[in-house]
PDB file of N, CA and C in Angstrom:
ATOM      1  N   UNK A   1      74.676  71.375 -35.304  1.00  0.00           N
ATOM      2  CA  UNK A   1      74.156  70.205 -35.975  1.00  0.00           C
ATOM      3  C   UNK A   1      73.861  70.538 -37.426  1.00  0.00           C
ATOM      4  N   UNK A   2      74.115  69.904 -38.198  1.00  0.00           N
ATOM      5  CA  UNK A   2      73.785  69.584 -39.725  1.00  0.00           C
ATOM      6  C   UNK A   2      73.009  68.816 -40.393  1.00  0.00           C
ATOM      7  N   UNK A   3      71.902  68.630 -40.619  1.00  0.00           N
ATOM      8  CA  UNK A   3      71.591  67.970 -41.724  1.00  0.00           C
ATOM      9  C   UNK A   3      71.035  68.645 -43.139  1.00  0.00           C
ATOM     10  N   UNK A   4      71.357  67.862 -44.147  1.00  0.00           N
ATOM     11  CA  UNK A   4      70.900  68.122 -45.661  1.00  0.00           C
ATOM     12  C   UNK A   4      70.420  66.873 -46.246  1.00  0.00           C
ATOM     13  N   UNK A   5      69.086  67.144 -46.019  1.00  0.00           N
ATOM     14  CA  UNK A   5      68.124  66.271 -46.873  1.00  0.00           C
ATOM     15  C   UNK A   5      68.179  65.417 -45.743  1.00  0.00           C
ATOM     16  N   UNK A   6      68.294  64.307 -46.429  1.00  0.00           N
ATOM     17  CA  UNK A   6      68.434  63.119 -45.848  1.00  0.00           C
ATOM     18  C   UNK A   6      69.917  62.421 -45.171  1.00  0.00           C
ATOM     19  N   UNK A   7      70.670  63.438 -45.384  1.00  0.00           N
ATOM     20  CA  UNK A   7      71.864  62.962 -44.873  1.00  0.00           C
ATOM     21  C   UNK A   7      72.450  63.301 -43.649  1.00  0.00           C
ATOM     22  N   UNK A   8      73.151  63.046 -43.119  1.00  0.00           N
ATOM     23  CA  UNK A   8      73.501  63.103 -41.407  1.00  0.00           C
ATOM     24  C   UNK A   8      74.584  63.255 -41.285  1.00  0.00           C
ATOM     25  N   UNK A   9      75.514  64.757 -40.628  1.00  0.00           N
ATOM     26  CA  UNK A   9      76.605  65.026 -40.774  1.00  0.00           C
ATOM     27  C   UNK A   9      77.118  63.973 -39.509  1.00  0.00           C
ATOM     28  N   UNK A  10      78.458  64.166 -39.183  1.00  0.00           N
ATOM     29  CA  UNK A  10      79.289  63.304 -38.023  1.00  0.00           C
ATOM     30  C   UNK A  10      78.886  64.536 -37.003  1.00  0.00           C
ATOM     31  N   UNK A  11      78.511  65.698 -37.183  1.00  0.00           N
ATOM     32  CA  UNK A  11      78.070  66.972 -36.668  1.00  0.00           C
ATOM     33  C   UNK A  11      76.893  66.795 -35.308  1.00  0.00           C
ATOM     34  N   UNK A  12      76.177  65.666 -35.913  1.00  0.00           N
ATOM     35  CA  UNK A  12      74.618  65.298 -35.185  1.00  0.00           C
ATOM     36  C   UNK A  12      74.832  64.721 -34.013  1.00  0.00           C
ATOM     37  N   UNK A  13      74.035  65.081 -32.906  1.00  0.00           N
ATOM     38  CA  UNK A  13      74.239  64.710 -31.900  1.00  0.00           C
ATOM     39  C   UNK A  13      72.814  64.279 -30.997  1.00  0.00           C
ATOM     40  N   UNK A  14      72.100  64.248 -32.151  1.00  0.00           N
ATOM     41  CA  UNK A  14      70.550  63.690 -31.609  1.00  0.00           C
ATOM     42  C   UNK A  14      69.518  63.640 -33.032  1.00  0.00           C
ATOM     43  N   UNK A  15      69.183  62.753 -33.207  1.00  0.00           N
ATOM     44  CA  UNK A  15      68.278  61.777 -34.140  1.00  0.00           C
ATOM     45  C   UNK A  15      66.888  61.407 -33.368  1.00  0.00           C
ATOM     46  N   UNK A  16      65.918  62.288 -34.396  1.00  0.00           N
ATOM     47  CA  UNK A  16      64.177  62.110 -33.647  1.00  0.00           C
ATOM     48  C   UNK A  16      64.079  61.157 -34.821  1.00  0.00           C
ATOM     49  N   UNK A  17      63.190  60.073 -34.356  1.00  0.00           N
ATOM     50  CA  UNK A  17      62.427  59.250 -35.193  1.00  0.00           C
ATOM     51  C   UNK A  17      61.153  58.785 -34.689  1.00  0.00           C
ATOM     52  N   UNK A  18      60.095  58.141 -35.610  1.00  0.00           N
ATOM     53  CA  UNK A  18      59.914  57.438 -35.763  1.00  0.00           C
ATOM     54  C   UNK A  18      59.491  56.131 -36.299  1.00  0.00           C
ATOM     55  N   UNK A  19      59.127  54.866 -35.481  1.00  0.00           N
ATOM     56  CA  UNK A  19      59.064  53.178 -35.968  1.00  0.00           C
ATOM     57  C   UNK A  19      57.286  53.549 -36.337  1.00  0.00           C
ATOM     58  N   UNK A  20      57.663  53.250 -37.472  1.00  0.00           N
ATOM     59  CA  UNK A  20      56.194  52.991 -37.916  1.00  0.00           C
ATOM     60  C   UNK A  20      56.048  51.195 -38.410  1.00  0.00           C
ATOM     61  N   UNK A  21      56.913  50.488 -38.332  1.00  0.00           N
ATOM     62  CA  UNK A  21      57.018  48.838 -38.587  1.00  0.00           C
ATOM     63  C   UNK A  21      58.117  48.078 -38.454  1.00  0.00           C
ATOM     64  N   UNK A  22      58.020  47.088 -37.408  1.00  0.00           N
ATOM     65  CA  UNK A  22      58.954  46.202 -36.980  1.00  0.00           C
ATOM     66  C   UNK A  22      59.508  45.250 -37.707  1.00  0.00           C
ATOM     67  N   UNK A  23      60.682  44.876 -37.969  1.00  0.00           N
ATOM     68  CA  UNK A  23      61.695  44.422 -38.672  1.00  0.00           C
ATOM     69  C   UNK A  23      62.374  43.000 -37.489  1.00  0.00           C
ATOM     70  N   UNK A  24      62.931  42.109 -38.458  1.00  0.00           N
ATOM     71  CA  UNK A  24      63.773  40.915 -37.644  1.00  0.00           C
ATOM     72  C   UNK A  24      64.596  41.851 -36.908  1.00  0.00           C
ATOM     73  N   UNK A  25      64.783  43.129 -36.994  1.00  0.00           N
ATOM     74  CA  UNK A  25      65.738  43.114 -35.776  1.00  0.00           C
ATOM     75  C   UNK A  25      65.330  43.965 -35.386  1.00  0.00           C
ATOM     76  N   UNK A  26      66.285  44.451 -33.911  1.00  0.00           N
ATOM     77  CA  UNK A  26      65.527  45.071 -32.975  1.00  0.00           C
ATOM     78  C   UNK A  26      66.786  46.682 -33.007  1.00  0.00           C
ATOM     79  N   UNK A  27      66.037  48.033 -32.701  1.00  0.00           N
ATOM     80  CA  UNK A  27      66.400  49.254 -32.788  1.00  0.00           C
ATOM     81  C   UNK A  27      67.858  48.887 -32.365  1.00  0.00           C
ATOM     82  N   UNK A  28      68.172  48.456 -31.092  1.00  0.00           N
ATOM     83  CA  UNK A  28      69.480  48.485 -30.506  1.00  0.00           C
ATOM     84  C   UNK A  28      70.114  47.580 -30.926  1.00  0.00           C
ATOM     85  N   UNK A  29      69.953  46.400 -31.509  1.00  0.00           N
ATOM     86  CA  UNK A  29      70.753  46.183 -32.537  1.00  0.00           C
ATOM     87  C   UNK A  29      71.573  46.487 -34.105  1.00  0.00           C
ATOM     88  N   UNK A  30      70.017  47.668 -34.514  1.00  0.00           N
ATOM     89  CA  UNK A  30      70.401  48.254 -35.833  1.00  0.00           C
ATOM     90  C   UNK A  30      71.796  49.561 -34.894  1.00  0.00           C
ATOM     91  N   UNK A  31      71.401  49.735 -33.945  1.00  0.00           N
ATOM     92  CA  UNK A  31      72.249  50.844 -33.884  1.00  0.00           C
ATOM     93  C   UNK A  31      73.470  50.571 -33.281  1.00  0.00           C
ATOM     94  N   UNK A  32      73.769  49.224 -32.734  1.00  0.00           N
ATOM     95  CA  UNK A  32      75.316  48.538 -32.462  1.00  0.00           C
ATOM     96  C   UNK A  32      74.619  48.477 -30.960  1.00  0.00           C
ATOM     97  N   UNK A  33      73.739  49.147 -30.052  1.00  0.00           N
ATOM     98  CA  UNK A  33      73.456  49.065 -28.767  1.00  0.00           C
ATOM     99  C   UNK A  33      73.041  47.725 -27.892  1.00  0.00           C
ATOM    100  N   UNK A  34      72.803  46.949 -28.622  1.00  0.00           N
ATOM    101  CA  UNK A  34      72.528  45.574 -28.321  1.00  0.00           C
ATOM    102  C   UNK A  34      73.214  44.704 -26.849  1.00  0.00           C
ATOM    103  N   UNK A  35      72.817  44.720 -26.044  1.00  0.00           N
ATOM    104  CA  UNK A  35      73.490  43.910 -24.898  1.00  0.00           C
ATOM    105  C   UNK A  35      74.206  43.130 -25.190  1.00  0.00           C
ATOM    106  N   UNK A  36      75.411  42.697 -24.867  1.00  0.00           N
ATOM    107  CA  UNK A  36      76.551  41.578 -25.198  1.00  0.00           C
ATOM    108  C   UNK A  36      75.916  40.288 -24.379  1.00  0.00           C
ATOM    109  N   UNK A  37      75.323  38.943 -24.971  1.00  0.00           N
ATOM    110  CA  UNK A  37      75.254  37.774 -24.445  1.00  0.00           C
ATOM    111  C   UNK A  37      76.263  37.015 -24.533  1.00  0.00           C
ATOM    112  N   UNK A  38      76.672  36.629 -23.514  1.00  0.00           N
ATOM    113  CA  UNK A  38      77.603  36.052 -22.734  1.00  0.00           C
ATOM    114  C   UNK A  38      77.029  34.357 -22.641  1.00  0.00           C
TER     115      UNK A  38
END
């Protein structure tokens, strides 16, 4: 795994965070994970 600074190689294979304030959207949507509604 790689990171420098703030940047995130294609290398990474796990991302710690955290939400310190909620936004119109929701985590699994920022990250494409979002359930498909049908």
């Amino acid at each position: 795994m790689s990171i420098h600074g703030r940047d995130i190689s294609s290398d990474v294979g796990q991302i710690n965070v955290k939400v310190v304030e909620s936004g119109s959207k929701s985590i699994e949507e920022l990250l494409g994970k979002a359930p498909k509604e049908e």
